[in-house]
N, C-alpha and C. Protein backbone atom coordinates (compact mmCIF):
# COMPACT_ATOMS: atom_id res chain seq x y z
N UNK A 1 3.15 6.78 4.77
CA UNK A 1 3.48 6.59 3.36
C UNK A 1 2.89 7.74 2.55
N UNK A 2 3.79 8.25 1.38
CA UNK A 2 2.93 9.19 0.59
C UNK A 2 1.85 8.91 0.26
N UNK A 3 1.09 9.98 0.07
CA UNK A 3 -0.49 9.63 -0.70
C UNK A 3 -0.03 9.26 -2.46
N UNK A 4 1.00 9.70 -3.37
CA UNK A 4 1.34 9.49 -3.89
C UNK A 4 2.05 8.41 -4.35
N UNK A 5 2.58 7.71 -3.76
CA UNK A 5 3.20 6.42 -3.68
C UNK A 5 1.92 5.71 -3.43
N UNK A 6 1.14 5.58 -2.53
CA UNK A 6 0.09 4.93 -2.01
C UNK A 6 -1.21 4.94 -3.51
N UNK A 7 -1.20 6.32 -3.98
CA UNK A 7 -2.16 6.31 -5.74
C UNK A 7 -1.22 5.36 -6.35
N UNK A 8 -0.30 5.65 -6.71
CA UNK A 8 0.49 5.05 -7.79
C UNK A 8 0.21 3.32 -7.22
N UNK A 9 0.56 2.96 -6.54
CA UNK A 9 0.92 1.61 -6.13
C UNK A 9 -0.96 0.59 -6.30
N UNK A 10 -1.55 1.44 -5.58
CA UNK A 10 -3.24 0.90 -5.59
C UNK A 10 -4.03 0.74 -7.11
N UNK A 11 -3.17 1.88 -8.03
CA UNK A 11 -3.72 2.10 -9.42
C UNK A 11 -2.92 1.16 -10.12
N UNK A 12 -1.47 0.67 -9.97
CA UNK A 12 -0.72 -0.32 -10.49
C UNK A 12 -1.00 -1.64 -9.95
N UNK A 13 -1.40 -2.06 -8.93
CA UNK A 13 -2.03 -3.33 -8.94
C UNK A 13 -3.65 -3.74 -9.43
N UNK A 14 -4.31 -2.25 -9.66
CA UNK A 14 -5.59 -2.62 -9.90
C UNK A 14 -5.36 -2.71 -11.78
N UNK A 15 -4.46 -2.07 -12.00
CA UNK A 15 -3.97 -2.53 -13.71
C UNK A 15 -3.51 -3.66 -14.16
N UNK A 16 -2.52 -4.24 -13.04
CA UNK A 16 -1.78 -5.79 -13.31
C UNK A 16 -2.87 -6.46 -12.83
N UNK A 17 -4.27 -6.52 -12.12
CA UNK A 17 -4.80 -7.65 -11.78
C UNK A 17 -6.36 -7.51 -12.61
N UNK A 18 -6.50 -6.58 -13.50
CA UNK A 18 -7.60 -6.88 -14.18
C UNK A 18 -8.17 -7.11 -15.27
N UNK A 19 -8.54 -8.20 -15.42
CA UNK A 19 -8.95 -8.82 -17.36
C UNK A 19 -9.82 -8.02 -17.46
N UNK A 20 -10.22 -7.72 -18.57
CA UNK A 20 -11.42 -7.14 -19.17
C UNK A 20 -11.54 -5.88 -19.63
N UNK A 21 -10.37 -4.87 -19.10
CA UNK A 21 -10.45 -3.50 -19.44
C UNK A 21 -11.28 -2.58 -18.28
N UNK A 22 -11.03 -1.22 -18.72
CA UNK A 22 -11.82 -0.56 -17.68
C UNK A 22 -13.05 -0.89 -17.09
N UNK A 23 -14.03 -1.11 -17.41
CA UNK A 23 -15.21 -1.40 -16.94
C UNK A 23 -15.28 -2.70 -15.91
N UNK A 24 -14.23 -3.53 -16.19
CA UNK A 24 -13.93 -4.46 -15.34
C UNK A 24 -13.91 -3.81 -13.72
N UNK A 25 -12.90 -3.31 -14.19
CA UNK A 25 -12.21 -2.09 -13.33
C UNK A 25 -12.84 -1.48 -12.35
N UNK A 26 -14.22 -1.54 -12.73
CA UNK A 26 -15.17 -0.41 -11.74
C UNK A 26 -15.12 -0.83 -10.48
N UNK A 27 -15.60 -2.22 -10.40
CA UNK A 27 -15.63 -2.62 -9.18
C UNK A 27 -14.51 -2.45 -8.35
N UNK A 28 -13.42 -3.58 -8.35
CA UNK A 28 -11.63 -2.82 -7.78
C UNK A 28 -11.30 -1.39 -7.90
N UNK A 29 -11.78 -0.54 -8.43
CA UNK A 29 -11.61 0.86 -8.15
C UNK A 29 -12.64 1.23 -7.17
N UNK A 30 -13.86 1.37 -6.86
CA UNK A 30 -14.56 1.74 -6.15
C UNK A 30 -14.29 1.19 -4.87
N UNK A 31 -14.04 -0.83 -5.01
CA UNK A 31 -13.31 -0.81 -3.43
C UNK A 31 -12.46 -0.17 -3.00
N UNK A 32 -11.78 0.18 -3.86
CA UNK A 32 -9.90 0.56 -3.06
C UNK A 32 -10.26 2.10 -3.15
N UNK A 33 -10.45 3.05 -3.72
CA UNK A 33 -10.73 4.42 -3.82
C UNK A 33 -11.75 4.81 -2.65
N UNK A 34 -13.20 4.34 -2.88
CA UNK A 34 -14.41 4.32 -2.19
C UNK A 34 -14.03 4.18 -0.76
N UNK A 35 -14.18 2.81 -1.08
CA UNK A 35 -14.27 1.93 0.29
C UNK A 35 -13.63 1.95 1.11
N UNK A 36 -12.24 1.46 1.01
CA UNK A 36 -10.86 0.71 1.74
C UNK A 36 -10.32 2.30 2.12
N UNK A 37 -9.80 2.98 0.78
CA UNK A 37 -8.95 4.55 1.26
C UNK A 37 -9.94 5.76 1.35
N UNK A 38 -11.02 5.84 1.45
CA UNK A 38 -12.39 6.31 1.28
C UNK A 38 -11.30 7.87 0.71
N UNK A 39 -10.73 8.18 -0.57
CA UNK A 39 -9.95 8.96 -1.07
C UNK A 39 -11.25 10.14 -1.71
N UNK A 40 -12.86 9.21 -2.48
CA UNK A 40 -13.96 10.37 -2.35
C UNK A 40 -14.78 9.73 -2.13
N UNK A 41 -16.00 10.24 -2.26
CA UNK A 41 -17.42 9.65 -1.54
C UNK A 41 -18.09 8.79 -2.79
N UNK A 42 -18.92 8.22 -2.66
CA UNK A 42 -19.70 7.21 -3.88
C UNK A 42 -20.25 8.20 -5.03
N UNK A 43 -20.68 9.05 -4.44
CA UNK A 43 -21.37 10.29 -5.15
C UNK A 43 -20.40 10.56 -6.60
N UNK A 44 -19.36 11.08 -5.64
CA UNK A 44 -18.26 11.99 -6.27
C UNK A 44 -17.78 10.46 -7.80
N UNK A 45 -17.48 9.13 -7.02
CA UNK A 45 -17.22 8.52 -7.78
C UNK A 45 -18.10 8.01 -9.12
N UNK A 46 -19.32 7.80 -8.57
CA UNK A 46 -20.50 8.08 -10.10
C UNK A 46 -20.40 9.09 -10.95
N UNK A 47 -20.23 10.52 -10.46
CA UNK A 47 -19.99 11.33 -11.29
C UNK A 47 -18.89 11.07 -12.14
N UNK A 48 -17.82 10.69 -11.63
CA UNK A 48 -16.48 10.70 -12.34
C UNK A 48 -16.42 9.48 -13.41
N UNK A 49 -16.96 8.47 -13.11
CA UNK A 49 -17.68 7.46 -14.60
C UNK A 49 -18.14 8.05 -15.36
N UNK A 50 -19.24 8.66 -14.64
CA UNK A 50 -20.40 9.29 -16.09
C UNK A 50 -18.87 9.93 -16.87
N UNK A 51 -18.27 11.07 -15.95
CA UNK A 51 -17.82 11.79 -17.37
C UNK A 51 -16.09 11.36 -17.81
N UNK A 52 -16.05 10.36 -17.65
CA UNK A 52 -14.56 9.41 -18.07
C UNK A 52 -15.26 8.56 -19.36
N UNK A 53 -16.43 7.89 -18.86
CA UNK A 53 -17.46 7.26 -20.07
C UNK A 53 -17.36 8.46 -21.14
N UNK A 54 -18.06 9.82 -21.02
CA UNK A 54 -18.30 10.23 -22.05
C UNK A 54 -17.07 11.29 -23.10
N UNK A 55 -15.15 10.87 -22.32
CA UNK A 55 -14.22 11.60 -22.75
C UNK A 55 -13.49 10.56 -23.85
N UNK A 56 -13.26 10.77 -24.64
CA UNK A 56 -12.69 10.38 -25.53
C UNK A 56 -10.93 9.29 -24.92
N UNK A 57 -10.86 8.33 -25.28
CA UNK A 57 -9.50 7.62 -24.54
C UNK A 57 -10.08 6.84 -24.41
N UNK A 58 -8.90 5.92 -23.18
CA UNK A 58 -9.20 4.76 -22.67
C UNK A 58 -9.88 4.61 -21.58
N UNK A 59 -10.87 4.12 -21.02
CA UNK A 59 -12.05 4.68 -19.86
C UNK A 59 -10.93 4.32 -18.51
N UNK A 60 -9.67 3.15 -18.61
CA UNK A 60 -9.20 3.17 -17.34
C UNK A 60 -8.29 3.89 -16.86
N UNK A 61 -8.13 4.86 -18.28
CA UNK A 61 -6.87 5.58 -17.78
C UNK A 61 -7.88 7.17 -17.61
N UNK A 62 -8.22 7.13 -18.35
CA UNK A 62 -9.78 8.42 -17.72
C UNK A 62 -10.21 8.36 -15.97
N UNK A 63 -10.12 7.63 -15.71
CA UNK A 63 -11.13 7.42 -14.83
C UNK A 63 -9.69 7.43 -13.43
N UNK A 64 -8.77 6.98 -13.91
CA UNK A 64 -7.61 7.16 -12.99
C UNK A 64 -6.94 8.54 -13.03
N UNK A 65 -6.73 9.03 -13.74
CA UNK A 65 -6.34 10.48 -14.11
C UNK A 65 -7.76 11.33 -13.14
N UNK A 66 -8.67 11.43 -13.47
CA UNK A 66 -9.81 12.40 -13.06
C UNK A 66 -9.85 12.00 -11.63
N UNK A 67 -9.72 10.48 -10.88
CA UNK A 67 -9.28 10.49 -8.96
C UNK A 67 -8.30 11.18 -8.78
N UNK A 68 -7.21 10.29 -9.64
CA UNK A 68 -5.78 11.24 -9.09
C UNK A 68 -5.79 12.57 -9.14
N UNK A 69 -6.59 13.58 -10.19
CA UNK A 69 -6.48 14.84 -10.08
C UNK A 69 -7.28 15.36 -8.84
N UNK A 70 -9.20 14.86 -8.74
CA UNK A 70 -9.49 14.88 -7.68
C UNK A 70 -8.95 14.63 -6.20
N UNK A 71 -8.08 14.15 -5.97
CA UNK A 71 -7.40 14.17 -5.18
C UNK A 71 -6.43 14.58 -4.98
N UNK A 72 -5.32 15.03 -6.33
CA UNK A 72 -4.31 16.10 -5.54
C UNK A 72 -3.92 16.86 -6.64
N UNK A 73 -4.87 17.36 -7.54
CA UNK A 73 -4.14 17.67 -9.11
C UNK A 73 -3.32 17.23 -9.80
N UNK A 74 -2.99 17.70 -10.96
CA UNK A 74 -1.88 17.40 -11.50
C UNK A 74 -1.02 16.23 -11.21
N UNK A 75 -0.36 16.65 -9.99
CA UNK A 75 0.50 15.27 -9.42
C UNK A 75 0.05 14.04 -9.29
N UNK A 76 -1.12 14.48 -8.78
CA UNK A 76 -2.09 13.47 -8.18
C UNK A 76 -2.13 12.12 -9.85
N UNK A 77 -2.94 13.57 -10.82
CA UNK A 77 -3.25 12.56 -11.83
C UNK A 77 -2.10 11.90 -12.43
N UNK A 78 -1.05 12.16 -12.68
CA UNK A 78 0.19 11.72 -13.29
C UNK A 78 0.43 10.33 -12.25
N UNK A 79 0.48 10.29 -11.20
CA UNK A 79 0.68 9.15 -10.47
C UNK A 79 -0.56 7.96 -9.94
N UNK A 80 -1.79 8.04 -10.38
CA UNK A 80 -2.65 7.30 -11.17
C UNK A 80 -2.69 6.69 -12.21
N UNK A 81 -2.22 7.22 -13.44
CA UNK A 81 -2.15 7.44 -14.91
C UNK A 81 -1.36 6.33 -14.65
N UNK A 82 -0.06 7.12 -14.78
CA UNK A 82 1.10 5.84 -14.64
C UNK A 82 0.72 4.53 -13.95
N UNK A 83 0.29 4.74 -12.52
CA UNK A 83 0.00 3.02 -12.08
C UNK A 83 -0.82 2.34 -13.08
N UNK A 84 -1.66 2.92 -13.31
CA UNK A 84 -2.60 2.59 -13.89
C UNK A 84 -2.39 1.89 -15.85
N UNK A 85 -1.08 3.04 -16.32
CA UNK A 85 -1.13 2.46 -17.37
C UNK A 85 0.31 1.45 -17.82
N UNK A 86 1.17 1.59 -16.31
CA UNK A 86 2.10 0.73 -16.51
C UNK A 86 2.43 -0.60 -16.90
N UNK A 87 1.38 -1.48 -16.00
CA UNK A 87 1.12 -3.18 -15.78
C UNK A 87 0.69 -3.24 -17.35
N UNK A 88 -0.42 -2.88 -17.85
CA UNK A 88 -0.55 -2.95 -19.20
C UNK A 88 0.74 -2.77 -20.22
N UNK A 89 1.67 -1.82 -19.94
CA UNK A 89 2.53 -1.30 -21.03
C UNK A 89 3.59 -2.78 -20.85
N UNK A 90 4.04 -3.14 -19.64
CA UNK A 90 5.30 -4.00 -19.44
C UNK A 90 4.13 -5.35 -20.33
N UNK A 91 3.29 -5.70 -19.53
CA UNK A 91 2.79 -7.34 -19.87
C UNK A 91 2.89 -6.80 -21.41
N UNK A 92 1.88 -5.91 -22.19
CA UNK A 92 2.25 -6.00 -23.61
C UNK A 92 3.55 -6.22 -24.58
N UNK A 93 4.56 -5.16 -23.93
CA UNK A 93 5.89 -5.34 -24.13
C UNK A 93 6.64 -6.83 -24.26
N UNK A 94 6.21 -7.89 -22.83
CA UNK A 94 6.65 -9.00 -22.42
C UNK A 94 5.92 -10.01 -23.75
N UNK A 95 4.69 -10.23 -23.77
CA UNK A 95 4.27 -10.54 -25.19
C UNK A 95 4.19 -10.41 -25.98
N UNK A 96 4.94 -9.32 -26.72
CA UNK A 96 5.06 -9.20 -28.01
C UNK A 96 6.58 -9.44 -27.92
N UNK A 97 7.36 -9.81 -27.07
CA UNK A 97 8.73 -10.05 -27.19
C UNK A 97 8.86 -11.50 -27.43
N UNK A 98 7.86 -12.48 -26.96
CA UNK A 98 7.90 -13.94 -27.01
C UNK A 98 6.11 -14.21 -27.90
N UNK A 99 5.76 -13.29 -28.12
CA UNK A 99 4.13 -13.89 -29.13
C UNK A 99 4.75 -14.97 -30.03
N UNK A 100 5.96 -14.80 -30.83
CA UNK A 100 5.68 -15.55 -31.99
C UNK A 100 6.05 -17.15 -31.69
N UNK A 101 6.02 -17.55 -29.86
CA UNK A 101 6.47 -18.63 -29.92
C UNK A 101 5.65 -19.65 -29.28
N UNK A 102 4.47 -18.75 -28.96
CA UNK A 102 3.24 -19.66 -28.92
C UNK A 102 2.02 -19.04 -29.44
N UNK A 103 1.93 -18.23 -30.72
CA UNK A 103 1.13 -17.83 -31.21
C UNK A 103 -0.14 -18.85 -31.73
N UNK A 104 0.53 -20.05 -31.81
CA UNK A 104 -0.38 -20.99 -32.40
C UNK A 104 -0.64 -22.05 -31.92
N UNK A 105 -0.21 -22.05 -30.23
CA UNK A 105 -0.78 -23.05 -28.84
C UNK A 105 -1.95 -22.81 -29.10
N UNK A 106 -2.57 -24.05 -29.20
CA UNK A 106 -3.80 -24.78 -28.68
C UNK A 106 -4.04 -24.32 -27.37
N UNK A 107 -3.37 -24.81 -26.32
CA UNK A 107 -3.46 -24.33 -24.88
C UNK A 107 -3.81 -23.21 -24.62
N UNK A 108 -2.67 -22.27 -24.98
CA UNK A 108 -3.06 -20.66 -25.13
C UNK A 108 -4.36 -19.89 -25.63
N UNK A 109 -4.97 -20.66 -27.38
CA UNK A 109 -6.22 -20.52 -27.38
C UNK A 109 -7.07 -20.52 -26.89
N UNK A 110 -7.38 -21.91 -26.02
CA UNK A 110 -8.46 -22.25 -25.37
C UNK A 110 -8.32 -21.65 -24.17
N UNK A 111 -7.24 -21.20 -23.55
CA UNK A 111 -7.19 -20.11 -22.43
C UNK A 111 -8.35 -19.18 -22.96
N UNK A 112 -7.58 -18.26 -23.93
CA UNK A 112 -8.22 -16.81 -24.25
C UNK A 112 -9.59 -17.29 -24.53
N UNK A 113 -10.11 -18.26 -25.18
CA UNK A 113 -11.32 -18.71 -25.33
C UNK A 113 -12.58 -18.58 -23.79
N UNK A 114 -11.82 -19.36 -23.04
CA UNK A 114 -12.63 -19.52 -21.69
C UNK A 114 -12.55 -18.06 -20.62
N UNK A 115 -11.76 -17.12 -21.09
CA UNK A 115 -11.20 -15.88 -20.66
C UNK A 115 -12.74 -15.58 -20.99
N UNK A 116 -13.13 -15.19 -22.32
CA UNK A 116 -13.97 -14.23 -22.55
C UNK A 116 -15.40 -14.40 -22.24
N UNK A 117 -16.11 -15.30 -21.92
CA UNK A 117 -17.45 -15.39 -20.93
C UNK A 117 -17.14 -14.32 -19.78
N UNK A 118 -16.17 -14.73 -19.25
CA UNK A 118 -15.93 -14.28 -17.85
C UNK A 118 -15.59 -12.82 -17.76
N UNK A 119 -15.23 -12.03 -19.31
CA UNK A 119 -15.14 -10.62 -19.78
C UNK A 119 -15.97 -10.20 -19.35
N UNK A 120 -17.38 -11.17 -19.95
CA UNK A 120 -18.89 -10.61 -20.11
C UNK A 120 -18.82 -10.16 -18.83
N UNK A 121 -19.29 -11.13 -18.31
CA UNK A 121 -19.95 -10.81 -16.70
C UNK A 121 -18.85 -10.10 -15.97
N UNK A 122 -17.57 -9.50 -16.14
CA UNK A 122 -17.09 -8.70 -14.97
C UNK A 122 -17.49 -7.13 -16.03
N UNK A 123 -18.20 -7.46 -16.99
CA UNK A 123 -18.40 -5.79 -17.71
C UNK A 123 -19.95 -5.59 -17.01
N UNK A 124 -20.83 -7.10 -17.25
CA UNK A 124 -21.84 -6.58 -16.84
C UNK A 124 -22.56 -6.88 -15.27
N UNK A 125 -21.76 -7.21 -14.68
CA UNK A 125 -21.75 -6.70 -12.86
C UNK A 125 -21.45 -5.43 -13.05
N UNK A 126 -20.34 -4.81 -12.91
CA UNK A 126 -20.59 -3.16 -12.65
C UNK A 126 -21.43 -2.32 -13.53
N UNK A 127 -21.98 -3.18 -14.67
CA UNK A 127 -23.33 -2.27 -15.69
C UNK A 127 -23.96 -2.17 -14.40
N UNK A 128 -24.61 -3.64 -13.87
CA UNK A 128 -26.04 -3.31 -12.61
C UNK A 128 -25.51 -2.67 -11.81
N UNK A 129 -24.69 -2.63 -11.06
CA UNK A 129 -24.25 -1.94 -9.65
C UNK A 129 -24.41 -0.34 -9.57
N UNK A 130 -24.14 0.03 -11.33
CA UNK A 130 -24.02 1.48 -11.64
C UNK A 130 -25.44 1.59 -11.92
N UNK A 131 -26.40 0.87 -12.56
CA UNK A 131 -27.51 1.42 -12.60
C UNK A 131 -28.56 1.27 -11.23
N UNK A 132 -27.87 0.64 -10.33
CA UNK A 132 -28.72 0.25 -8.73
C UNK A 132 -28.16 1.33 -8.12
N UNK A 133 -27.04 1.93 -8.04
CA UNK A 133 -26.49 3.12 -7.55
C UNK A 133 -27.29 4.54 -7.98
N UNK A 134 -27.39 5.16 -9.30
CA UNK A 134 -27.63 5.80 -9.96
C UNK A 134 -29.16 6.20 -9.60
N UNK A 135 -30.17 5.22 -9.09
CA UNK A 135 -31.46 5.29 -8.60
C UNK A 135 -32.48 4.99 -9.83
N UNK A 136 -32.04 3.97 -10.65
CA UNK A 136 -32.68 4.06 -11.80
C UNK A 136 -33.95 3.62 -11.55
N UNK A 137 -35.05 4.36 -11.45
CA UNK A 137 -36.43 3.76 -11.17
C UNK A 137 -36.93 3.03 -12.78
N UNK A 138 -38.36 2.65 -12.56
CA UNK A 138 -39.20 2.09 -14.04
C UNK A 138 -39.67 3.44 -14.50
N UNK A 139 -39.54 4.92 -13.94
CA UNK A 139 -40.15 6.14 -14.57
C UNK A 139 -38.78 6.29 -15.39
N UNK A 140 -37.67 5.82 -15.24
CA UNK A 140 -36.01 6.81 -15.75
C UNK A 140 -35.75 5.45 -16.61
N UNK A 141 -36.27 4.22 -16.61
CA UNK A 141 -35.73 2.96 -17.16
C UNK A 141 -35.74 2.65 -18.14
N UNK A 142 -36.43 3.78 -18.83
CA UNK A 142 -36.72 4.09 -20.81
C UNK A 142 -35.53 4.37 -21.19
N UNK A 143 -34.68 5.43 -20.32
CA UNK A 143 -33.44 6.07 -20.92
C UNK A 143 -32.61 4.46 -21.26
N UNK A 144 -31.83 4.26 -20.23
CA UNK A 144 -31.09 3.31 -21.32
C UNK A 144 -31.41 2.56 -22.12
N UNK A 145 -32.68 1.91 -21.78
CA UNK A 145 -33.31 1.09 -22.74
C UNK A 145 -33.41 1.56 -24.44
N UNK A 146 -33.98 2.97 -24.37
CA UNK A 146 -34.09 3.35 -25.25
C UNK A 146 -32.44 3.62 -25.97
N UNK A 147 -31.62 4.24 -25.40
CA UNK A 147 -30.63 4.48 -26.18
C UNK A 147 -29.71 3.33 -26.83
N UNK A 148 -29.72 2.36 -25.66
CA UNK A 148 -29.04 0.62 -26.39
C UNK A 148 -29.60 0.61 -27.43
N UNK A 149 -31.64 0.82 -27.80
CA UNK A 149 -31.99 -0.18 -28.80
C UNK A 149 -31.49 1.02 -30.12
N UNK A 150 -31.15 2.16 -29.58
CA UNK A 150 -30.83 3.37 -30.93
C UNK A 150 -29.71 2.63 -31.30
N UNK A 151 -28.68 2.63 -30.47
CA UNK A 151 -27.19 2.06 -30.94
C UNK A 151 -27.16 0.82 -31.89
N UNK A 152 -28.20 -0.24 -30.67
CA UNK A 152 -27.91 -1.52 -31.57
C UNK A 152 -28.60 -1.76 -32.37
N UNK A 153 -30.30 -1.62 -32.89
CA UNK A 153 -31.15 -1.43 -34.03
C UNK A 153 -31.25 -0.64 -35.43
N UNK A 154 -30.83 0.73 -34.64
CA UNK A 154 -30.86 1.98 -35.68
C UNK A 154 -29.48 2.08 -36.19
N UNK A 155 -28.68 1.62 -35.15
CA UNK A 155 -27.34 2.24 -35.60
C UNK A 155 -26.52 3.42 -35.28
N UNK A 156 -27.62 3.66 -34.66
CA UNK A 156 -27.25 5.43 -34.20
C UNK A 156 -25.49 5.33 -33.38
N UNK A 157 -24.86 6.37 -34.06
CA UNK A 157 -23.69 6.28 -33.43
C UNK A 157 -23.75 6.97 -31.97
N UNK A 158 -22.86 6.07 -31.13
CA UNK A 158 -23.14 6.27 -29.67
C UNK A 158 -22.90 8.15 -29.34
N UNK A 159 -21.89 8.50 -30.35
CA UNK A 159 -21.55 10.06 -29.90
C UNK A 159 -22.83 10.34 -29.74
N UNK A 160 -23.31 10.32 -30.79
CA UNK A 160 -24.79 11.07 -31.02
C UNK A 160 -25.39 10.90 -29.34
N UNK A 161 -25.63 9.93 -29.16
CA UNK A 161 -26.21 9.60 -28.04
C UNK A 161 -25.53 10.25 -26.52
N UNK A 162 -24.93 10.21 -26.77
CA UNK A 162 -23.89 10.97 -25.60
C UNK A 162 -23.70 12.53 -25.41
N UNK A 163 -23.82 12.71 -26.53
CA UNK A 163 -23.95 14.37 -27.17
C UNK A 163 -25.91 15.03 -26.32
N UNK A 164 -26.39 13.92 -27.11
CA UNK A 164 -28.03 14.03 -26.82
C UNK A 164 -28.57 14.06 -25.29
N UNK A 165 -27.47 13.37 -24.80
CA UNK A 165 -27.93 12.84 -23.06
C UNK A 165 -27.07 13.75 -22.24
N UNK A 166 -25.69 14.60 -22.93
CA UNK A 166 -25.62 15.65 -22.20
C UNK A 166 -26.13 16.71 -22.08
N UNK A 167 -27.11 17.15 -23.36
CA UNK A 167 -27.93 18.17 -23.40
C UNK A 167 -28.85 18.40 -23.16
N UNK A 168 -29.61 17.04 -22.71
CA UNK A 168 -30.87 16.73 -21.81
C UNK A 168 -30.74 16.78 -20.46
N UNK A 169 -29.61 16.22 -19.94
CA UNK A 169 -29.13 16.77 -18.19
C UNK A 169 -29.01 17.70 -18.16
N UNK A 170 -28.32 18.36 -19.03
CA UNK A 170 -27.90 20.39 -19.15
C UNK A 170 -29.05 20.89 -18.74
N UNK A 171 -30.48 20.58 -19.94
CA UNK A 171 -31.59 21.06 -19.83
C UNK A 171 -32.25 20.94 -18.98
N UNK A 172 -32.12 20.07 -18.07
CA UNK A 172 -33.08 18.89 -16.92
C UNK A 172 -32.37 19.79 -15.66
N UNK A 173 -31.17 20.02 -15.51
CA UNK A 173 -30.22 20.66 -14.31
C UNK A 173 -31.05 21.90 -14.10
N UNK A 174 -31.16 22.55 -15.59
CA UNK A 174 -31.12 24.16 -15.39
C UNK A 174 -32.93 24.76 -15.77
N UNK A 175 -33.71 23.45 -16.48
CA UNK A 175 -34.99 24.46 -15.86
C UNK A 175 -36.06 22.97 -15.44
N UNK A 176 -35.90 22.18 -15.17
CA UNK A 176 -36.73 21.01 -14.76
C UNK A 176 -36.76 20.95 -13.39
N UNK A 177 -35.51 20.61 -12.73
CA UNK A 177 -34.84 20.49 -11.54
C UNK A 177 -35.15 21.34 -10.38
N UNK A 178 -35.00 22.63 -10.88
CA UNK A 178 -35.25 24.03 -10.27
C UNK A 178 -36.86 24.10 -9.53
N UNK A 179 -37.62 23.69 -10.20
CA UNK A 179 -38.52 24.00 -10.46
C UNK A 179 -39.34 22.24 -9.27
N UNK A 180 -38.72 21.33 -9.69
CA UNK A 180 -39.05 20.39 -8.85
C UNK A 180 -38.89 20.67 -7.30
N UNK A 181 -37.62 21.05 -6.96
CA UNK A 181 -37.38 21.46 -5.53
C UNK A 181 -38.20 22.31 -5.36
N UNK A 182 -38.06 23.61 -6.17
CA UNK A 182 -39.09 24.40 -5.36
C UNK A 182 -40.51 24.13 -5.47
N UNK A 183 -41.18 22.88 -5.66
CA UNK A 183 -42.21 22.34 -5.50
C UNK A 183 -42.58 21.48 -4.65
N UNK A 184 -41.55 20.55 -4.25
CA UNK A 184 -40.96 19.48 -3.27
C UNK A 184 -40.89 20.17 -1.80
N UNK A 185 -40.89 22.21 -1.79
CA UNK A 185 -40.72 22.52 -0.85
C UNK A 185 -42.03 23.22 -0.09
N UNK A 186 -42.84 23.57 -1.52
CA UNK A 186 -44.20 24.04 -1.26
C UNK A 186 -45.06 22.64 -0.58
């Protein structure tokens, strides 16, 4: 089977089968990418969060575009993208063609009602998984801590924060880092 047909098809069922939005997402992407089609390594796939998290869009269509390109460019990403942003485009389409005829079910409410607990926890399972992956020790465990309480206390807008934490890895890559190995080797 094409590898192309095979992106498209894995990225279109992981779109039609997941509530919650991208972050949901992490997990069913990392099986089927990672795991199942091992398409890149875990490594490669952390990286590609961090910087889908910090691009402007929708994180599931980011994050499908940047495999699919990693894996075959261009083509690659266009046939990600699409799986990926199809299932969303039809179901929206399909409900806004019939919304106005149970807009005001009871039933339907209390669906979407009992839906959203269950948001929580499929956003914040892949929060831990990414920070148990990532190697977050109690010496590195200030960083997020600290930047949540900027966002949610201070207010600080998240760019800021994102802006701030790429220029601290920049800085950390190019004279911290350097300098650790070749100490690690003495």
């Amino acid at each position: 089977m094409s590898i192309y047909w095979n992106s498209f098809r894995t990225f279109f069922k992981i779109g039609m089968f997941t509530l919650g939005g991208g972050y949901a997402m992490i997990p069913i992407i990392e099986a089927e990418v990672v795991d199942k089609n091992k398409w890149i390594e875990k490594e490669e796939f952390l990286d590609l969060i961090a910087i889908a998290q910090s691009c402007p869009g929708v994180f599931a269509i980011n994050i499908s575009i940047f495999i699919g390109y990693k894996m075959r460019k261009t083509p690659g990403a266009l046939c990600t993208c699409i799986g990926t942003a199809l299932p969303s485009f039809l179901i929206i389409l399909f409900v806004a063609m019939f919304f106005h005829q149970f807009q005001d079910n009871t039933v339907v409410a209390a669906a979407f009602r009992g839906i959203r607990p269950a948001v929580v926890a499929l956003i914040a399972a892949p929060t831990f998984n990414l920070a148990k992956s990532a190697h977050i020790t109690w010496s590195t465990l200030w960083i997020p801590v600290v930047c949540a309480l900027l966002i949610w206390a201070l207010g600080v807008n998240p760019i800021y924060i994102i802006i701030g934490a790429g220029l601290c890895g920049y800085l950390y890559g190019q004279f911290i880092k350097p300098t650790e190995e070749q100490h690690n080797e003495n």
